[in-house]
Each structure stands twice: as structure tokens, then as C-alpha cells.
C-alpha atoms as a PDB file:
ATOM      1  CA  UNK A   1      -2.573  27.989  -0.928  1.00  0.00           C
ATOM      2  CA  UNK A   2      -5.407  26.136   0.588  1.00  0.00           C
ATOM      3  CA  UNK A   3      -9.230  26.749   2.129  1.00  0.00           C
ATOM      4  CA  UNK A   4      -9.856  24.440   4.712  1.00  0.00           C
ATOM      5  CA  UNK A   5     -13.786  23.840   5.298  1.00  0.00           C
ATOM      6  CA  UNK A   6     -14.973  21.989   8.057  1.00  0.00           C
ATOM      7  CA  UNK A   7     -18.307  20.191   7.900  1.00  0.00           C
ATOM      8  CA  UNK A   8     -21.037  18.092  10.100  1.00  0.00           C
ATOM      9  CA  UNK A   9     -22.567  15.067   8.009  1.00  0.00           C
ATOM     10  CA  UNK A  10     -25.210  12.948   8.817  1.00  0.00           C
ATOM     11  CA  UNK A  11     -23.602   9.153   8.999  1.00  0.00           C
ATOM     12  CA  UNK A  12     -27.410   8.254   7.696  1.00  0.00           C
ATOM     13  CA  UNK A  13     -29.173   7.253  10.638  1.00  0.00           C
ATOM     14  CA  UNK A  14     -28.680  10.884  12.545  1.00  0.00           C
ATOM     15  CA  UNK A  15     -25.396  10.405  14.070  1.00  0.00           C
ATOM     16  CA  UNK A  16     -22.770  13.161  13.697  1.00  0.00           C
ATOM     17  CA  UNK A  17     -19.751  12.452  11.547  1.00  0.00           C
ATOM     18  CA  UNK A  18     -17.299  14.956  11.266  1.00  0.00           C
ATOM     19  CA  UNK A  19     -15.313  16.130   8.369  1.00  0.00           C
ATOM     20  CA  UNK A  20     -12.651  18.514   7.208  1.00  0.00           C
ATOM     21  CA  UNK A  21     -11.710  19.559   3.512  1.00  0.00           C
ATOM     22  CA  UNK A  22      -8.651  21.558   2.070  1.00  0.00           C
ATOM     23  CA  UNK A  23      -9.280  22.514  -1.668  1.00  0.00           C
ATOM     24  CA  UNK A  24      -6.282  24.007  -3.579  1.00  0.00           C
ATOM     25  CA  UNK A  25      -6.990  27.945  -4.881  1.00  0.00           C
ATOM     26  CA  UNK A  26      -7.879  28.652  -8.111  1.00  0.00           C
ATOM     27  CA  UNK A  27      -8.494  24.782  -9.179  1.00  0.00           C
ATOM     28  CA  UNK A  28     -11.015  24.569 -12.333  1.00  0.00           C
ATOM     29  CA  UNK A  29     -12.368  21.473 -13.786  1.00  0.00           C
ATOM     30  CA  UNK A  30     -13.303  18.754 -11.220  1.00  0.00           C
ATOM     31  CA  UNK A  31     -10.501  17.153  -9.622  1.00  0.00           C
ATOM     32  CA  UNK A  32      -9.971  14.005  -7.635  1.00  0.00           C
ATOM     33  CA  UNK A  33      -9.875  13.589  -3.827  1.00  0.00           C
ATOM     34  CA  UNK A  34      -8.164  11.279  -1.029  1.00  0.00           C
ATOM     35  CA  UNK A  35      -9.813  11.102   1.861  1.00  0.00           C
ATOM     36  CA  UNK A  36      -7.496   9.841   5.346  1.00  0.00           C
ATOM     37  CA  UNK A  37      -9.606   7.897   8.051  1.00  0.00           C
ATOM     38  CA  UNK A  38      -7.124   8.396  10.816  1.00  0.00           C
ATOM     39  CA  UNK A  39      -5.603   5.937  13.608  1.00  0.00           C
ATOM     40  CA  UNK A  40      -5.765   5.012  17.305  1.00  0.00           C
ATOM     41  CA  UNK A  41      -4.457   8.853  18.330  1.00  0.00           C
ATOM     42  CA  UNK A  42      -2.847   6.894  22.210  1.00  0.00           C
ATOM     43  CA  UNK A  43      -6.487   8.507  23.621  1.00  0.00           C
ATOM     44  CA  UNK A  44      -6.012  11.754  22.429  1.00  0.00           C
ATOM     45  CA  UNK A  45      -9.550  11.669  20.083  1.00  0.00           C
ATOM     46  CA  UNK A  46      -9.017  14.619  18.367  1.00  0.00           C
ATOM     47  CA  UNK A  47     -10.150  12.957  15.338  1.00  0.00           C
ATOM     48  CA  UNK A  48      -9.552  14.632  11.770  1.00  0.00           C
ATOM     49  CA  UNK A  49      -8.103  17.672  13.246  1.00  0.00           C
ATOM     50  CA  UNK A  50      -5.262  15.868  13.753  1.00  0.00           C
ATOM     51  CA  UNK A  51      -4.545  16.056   9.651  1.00  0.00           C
ATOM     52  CA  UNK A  52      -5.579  19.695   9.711  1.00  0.00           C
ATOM     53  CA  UNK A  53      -2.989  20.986  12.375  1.00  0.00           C
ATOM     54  CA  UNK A  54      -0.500  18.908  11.049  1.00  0.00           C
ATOM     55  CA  UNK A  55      -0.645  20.382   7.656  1.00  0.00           C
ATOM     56  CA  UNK A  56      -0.817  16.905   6.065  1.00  0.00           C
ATOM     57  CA  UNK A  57      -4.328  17.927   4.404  1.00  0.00           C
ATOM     58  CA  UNK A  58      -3.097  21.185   3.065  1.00  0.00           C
ATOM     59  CA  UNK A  59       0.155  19.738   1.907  1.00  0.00           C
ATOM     60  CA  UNK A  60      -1.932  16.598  -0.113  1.00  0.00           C
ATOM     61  CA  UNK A  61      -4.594  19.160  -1.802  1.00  0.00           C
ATOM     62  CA  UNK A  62      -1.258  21.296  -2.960  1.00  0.00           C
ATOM     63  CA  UNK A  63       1.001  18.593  -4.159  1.00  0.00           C
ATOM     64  CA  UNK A  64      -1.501  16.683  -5.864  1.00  0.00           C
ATOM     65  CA  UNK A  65      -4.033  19.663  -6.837  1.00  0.00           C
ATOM     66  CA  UNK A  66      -6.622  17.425  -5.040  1.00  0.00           C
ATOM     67  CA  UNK A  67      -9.270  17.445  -2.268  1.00  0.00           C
ATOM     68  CA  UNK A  68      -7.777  16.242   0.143  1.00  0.00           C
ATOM     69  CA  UNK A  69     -10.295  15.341   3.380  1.00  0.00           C
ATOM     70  CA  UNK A  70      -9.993  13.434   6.831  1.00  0.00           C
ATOM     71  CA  UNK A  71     -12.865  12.004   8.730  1.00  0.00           C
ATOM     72  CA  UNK A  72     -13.436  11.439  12.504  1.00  0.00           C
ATOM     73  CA  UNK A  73     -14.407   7.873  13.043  1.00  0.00           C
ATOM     74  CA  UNK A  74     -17.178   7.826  15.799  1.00  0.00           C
ATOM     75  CA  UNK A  75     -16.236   8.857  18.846  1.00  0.00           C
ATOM     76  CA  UNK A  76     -13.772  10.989  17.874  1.00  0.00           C
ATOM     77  CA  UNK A  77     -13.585  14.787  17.229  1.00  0.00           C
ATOM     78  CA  UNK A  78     -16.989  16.090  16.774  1.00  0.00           C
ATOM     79  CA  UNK A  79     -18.243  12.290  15.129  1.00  0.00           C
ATOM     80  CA  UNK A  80     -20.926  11.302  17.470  1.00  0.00           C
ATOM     81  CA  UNK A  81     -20.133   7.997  18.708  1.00  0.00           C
ATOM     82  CA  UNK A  82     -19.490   5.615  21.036  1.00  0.00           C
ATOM     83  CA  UNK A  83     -16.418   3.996  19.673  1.00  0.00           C
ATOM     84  CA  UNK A  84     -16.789   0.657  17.746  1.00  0.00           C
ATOM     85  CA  UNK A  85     -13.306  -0.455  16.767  1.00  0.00           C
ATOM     86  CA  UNK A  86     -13.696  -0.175  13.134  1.00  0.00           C
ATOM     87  CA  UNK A  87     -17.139  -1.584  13.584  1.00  0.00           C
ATOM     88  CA  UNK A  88     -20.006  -1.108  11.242  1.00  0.00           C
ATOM     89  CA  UNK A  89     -20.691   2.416  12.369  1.00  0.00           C
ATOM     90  CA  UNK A  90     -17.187   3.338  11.516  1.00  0.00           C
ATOM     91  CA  UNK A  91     -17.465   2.104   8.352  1.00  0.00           C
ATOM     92  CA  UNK A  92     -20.767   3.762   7.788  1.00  0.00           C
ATOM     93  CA  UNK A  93     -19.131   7.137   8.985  1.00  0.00           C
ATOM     94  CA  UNK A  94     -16.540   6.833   6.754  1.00  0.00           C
ATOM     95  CA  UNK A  95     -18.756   5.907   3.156  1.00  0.00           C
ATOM     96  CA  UNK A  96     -21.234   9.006   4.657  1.00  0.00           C
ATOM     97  CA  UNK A  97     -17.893  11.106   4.209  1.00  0.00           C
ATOM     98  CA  UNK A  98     -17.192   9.352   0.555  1.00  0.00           C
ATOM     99  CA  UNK A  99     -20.641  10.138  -0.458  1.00  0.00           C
ATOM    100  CA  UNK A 100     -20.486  13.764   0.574  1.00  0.00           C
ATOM    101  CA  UNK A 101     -17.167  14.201  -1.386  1.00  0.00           C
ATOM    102  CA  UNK A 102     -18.640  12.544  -4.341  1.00  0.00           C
ATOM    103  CA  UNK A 103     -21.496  14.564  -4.897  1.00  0.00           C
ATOM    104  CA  UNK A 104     -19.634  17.826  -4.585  1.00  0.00           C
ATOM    105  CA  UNK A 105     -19.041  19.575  -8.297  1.00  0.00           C
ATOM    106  CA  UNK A 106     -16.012  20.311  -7.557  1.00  0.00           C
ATOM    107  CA  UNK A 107     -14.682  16.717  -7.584  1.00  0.00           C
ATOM    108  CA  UNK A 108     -14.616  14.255  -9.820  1.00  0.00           C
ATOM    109  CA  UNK A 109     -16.523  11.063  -8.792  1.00  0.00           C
ATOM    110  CA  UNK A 110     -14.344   8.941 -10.342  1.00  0.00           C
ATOM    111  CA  UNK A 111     -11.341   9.847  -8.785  1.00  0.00           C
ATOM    112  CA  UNK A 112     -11.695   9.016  -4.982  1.00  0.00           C
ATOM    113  CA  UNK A 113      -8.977   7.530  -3.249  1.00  0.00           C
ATOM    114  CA  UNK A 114      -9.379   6.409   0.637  1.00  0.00           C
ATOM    115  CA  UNK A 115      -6.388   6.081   2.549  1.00  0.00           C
ATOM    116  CA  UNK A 116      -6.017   4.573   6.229  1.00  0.00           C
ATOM    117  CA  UNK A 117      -3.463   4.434   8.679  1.00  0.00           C
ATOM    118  CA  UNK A 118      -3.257   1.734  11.574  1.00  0.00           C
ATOM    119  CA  UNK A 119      -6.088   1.775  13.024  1.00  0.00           C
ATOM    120  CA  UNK A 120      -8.272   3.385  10.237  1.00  0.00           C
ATOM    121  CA  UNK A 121      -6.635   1.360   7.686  1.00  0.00           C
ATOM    122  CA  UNK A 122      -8.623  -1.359   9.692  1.00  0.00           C
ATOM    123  CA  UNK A 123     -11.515   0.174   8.970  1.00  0.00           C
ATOM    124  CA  UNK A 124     -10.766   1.493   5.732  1.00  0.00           C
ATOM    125  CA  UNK A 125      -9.930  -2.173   4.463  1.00  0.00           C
ATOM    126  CA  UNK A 126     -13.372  -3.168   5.172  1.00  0.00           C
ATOM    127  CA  UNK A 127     -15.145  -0.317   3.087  1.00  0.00           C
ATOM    128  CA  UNK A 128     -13.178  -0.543  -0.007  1.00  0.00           C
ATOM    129  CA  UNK A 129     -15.097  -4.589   0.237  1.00  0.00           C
ATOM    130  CA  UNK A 130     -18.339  -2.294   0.662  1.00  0.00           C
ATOM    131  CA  UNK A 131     -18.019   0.571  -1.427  1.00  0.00           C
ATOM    132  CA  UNK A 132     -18.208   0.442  -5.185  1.00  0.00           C
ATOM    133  CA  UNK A 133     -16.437   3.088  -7.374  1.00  0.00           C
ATOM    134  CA  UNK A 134     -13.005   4.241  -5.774  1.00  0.00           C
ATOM    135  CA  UNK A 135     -10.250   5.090  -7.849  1.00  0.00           C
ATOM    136  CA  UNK A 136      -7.373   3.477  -4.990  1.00  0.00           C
ATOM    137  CA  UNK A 137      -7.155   2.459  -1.314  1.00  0.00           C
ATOM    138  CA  UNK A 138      -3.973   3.131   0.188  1.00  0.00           C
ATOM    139  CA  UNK A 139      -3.717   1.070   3.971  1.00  0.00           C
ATOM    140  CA  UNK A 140      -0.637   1.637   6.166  1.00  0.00           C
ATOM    141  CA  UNK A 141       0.611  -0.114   9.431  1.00  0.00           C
ATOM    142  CA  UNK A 142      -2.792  -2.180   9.450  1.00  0.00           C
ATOM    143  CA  UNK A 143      -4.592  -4.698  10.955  1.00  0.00           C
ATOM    144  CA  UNK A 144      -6.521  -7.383   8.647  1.00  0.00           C
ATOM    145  CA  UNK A 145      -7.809 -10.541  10.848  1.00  0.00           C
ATOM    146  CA  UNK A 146      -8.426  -8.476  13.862  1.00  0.00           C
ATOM    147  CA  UNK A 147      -8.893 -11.791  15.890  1.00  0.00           C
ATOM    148  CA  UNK A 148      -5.266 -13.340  15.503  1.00  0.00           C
ATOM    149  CA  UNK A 149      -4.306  -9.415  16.138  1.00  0.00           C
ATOM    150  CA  UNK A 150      -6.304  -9.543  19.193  1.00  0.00           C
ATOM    151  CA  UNK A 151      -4.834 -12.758  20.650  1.00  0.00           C
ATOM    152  CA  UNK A 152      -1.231 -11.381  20.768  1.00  0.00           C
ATOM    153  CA  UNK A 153      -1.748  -7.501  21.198  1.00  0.00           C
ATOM    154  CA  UNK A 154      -0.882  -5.482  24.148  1.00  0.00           C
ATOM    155  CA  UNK A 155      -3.355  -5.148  26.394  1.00  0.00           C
ATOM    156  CA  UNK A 156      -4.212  -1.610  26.323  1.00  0.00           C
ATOM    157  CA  UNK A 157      -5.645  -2.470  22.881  1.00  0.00           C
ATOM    158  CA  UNK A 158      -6.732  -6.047  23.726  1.00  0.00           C
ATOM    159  CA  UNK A 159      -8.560  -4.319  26.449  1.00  0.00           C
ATOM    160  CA  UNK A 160      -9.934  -1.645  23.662  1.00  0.00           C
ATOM    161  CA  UNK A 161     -11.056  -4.376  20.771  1.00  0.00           C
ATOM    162  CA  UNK A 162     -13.077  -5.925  23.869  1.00  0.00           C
ATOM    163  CA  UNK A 163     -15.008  -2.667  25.240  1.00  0.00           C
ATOM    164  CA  UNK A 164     -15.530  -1.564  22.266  1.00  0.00           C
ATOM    165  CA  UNK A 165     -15.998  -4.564  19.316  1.00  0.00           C
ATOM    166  CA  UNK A 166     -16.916  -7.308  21.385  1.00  0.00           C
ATOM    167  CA  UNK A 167     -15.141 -10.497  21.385  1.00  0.00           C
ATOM    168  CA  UNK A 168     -17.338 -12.728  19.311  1.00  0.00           C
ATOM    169  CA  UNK A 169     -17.147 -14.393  15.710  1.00  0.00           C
ATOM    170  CA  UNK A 170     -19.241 -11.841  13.981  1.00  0.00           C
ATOM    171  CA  UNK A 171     -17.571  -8.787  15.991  1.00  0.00           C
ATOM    172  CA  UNK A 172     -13.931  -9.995  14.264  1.00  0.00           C
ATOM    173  CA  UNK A 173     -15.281 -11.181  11.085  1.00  0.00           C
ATOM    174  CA  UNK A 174     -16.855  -7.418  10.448  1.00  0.00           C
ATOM    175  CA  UNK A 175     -13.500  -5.667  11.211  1.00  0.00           C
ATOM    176  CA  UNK A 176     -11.182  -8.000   9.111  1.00  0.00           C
ATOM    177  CA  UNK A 177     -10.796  -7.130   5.671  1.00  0.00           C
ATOM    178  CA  UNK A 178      -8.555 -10.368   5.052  1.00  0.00           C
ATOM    179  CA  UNK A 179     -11.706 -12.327   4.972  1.00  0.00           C
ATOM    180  CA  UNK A 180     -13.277 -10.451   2.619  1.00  0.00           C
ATOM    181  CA  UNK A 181     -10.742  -9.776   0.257  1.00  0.00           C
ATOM    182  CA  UNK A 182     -13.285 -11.503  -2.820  1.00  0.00           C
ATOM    183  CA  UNK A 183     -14.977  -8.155  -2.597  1.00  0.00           C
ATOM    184  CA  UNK A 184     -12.406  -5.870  -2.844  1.00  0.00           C
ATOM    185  CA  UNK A 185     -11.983  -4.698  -6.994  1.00  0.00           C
ATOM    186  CA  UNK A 186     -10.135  -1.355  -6.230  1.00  0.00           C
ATOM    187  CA  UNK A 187      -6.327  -0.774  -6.993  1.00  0.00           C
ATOM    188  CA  UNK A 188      -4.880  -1.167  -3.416  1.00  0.00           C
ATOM    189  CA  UNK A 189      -1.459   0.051  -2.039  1.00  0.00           C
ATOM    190  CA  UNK A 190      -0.192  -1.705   1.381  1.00  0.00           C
ATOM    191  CA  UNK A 191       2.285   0.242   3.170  1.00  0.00           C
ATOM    192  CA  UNK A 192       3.688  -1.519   6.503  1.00  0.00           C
ATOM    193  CA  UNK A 193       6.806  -1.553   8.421  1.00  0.00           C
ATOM    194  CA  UNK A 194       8.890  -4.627   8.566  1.00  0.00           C
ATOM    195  CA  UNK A 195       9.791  -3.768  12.272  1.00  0.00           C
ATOM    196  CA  UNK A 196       6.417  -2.637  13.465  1.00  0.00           C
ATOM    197  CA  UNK A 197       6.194  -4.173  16.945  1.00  0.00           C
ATOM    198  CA  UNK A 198       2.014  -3.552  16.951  1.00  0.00           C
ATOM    199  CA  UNK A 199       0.705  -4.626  13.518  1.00  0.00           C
ATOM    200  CA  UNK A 200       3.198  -7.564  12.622  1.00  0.00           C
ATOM    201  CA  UNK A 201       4.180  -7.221   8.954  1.00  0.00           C
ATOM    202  CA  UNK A 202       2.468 -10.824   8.465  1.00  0.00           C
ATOM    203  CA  UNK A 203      -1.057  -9.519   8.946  1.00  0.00           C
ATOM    204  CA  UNK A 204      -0.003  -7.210   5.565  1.00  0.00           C
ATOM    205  CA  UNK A 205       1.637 -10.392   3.876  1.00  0.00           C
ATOM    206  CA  UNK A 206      -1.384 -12.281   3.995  1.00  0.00           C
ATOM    207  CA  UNK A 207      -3.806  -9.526   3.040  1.00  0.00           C
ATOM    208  CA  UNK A 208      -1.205  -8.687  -0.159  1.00  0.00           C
ATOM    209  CA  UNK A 209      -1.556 -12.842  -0.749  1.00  0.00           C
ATOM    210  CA  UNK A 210      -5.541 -12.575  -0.490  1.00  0.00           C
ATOM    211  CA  UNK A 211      -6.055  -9.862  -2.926  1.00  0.00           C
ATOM    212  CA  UNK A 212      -4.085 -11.345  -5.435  1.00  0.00           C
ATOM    213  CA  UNK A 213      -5.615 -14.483  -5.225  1.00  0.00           C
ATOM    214  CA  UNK A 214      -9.102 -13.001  -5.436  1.00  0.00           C
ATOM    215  CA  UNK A 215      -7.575 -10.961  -8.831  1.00  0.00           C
ATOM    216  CA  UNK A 216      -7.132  -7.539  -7.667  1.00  0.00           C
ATOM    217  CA  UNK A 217      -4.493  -5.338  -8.126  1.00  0.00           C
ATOM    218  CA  UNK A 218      -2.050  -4.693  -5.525  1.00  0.00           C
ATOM    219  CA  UNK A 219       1.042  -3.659  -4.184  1.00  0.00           C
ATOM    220  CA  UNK A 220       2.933  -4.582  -1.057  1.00  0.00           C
ATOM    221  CA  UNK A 221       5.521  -1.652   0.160  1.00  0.00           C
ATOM    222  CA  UNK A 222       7.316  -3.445   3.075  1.00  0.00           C
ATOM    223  CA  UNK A 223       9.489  -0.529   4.550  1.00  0.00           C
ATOM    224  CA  UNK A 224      12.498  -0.804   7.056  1.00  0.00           C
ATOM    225  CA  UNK A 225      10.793   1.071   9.701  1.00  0.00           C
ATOM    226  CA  UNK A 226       8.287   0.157  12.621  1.00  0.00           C
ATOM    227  CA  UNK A 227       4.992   1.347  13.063  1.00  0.00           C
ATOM    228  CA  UNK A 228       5.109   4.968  12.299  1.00  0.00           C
ATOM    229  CA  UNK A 229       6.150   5.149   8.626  1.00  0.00           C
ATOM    230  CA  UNK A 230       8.687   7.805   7.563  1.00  0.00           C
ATOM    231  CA  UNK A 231       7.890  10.882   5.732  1.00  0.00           C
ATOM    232  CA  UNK A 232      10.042  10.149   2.821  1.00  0.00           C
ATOM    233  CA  UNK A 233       7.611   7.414   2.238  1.00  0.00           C
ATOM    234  CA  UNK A 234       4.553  10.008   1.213  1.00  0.00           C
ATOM    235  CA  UNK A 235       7.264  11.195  -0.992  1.00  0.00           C
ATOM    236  CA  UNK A 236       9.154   8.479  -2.662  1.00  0.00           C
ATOM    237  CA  UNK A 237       5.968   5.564  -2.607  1.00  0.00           C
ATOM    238  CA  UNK A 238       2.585   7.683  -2.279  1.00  0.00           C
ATOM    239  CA  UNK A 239       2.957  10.311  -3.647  1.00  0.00           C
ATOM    240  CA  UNK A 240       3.822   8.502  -7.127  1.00  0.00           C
ATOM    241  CA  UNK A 241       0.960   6.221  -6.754  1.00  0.00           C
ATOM    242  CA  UNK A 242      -1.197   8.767  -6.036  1.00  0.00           C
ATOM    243  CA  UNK A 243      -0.295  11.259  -9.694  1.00  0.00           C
ATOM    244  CA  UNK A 244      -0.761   8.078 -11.231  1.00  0.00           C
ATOM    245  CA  UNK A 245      -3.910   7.361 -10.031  1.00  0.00           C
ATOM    246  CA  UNK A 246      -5.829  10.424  -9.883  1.00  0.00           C
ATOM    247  CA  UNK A 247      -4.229  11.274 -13.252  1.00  0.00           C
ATOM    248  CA  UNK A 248      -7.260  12.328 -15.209  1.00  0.00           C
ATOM    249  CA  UNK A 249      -5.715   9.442 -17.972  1.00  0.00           C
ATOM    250  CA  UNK A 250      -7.035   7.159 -15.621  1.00  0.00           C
ATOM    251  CA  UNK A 251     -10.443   8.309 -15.231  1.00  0.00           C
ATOM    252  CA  UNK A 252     -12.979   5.074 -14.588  1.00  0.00           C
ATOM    253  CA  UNK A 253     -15.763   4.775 -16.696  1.00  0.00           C
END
């Protein structure tokens, strides 16, 4: 059994960022916590609620006797926006949300892991090179040098990157985690679909390259699937990574 709480931060400069929390019954000591930054949603902008009526928070903050949290990127659910495309604000939305889980007592600052999918693994690429101190970043179905994405996209998304990122140098270079790969020290998981028609596998192959070059740790799950990963995935590859990780063995120092 979970509590689900739902909360209105302040993304630091008075915009609204909105964020939900399941928290197992009867937990004790301070536990870890995974927070999901969710993806494109085809215009739906629900947001984080998404991972609340789906059960996925709930099911997370059981199996792993976790927090388990999702964040609305700007724009989205109750996050004040407008919409940057993984932009700066995004990112700032998203650390606001890993600051308010780390200074709650009932979780263990140590043992944060952020996970992204498609679109928020976009973002979420680009704050583990920001944020000091998480445990893992799991990334799934992502994009990582937004410009070559950009170029060959469809255009319902071409058209999106444009309104709402911009098309210039700096716009792509703050959205693409490839290029700052030096900065990233956290154990990362990739997760991507070998047949995904909308984030080419590639874009994952060079990130996995990048991060080992620059010395981090990482893994590269390619999966026969496109760019909706199965649910035996959370199961057989995630879920795994994730015991090991927020294992209290593993606690960082």
C-alpha cells in the first residue's frame, strides 16, 4: 500500500512546478527515491499525473520500498510554463523537484535516482551534467544532440523544437546531453529500442560512446522494440539496476 501526496514547488524564480509522491506504508529508516520526468504525452499535457493514474508510481515505491515521484516539466500539469523543449527552465523544474525530495527526512539524500523517458530523458540527460550527488540516471527512448534529431524528425516535433527551443546554436547545445557528457559522473543506464522510428538508436550509441570516453559508468540496453519500451523491461533490466543501486550497500559518501 501506498500514500500518494501531491505538491506545488517553487522552480526558484516563482514559477509553479508540480509534483506527485507515493511513499510505501509503514517504511522506517530513510529510504531512497526515483524520480520520472515524463515524455512528449502526443499534446495531452497532463504532466505527472500521467504516472499517478497509471499506477507506475505506486507500483515503483512498492517494489522497491522507495519514493517514487514524477514531475511536470513546464507547461504541463499544474507546472507553470510556457513549454521550452527541455530548455533551461525544464531543467530547473526538474533539480527544484530533486531538491525538494532531498531535503525530506524521510529519504535518504544519497540515494536519488532520476529517470527519463523520450522526451524527458532529453531533459533529464542534461541535469545529471548539472546536478551533483545522484545515486543513477536511467534515460529511455532519448534524444542526445537535439540538432541532428531536429534535422530528420517529423514535423510535428520539428515544428515543436522550433516554437518552443528556438533553432539556434545555443538553443541545441543546452538540450543535448551528448555534448556534455565530461560532466556527467553518475552511474547511467540507457534504455532504447533498436526499432524506434523517432529517436534512432544511434543518438543512444553515441551518448553510451561519450560517457565512456569521458570515464563514467554506463550501460547501453538496446532492446528489440521501437519507441515505447515493453513492460518486461522495468522488470527484467530496471528493476535489477534499480535494488542494486538504491541498495543501502551502496550508499555514497
Amino acid at each position: 500500500m501506498t500514500t500518494i501526496n501531491h505538491h506545488i514547488i517553487d522552480r526558484g524564480d516563482g514559477a509553479a512546478v508540480e509534483l506527485f509522491q507515493a511513499h510505501p506504508i509503514g517504511s522506517g529508516e530513510p529510504a531512497g527515491a526515483i524520480l520520472f520526468v515524463h515524455g512528449n504525452q502526443g499534446g495531452q499535457l497532463t504532466g505527472a499525473r500521467e504516472l499517478v493514474d497509471r499506477g507506475t508510481l505506486s507500483t515503483f515505491a512498492v517494489a522497491m520500498n522507495v519514493t517514487a515521484a514524477a514531475v511536470s516539466q513546464p507547461g504541463f500539469g499544474a507546472s507553470d510554463g510556457p513549454c521550452d523543449f527541455c530548455g533551461p527552465n525544464t531543467q530547473d523544474a526538474i533539480i527544484a523537484a530533486l531538491n525538494a525530495l532531498k531535503n525530506q527526512p524521510s529519504i535518504d539524500p544519497g540515494r536519488i535516482v532520476l529517470y527519463g523517458h523520450s522526451r524527458g530523458a532529453v531533459a533529464a540527460g542534461m541535469v545529471a551534467a548539472r546536478y551533483d550527488g545522484l545515486r543513477a540516471v536511467i534515460l529511455s527512448s532519448g534524444v542526445y544532440d537535439l540538432n541532428a534529431f531536429h534535422m530528420d524528425c517529423a514535423d510535428g516535433l520539428r515544428i515543436a523544437i522550433e516554437t518552443e527551443a528556438g533553432q539556434s546554436a545555443q538553443a541545441f547545445h543546452a538540450r543535448s546531453a551528448l555534448f556534455h557528457a565530461d560532466k556527467i559522473t553518475t552511474e547511467t543506464l540507457l534504455l532504447h529500442g533498436r526499432h524506434d522510428d523517432r529517436a534512432l538508436v544511434e543518438q543512444a550509441e553515441a551518448f553510451s560512446v561519450a560517457l565512456e570516453n569521458s570515464g563514467g559508468k554506463v550501460a547501453l540496453e538496446v532492446l528489440e522494440c521501437g519507441h515505447r519500451l515493453p513492460a518486461k523491461t522495468l522488470k527484467d533490466v530496471v528493476e535489477p539496476f534499480l535494488k542494486e543501486v538504491l541498495s543501502a550497500k551502496h550508499l555514497m559518501h
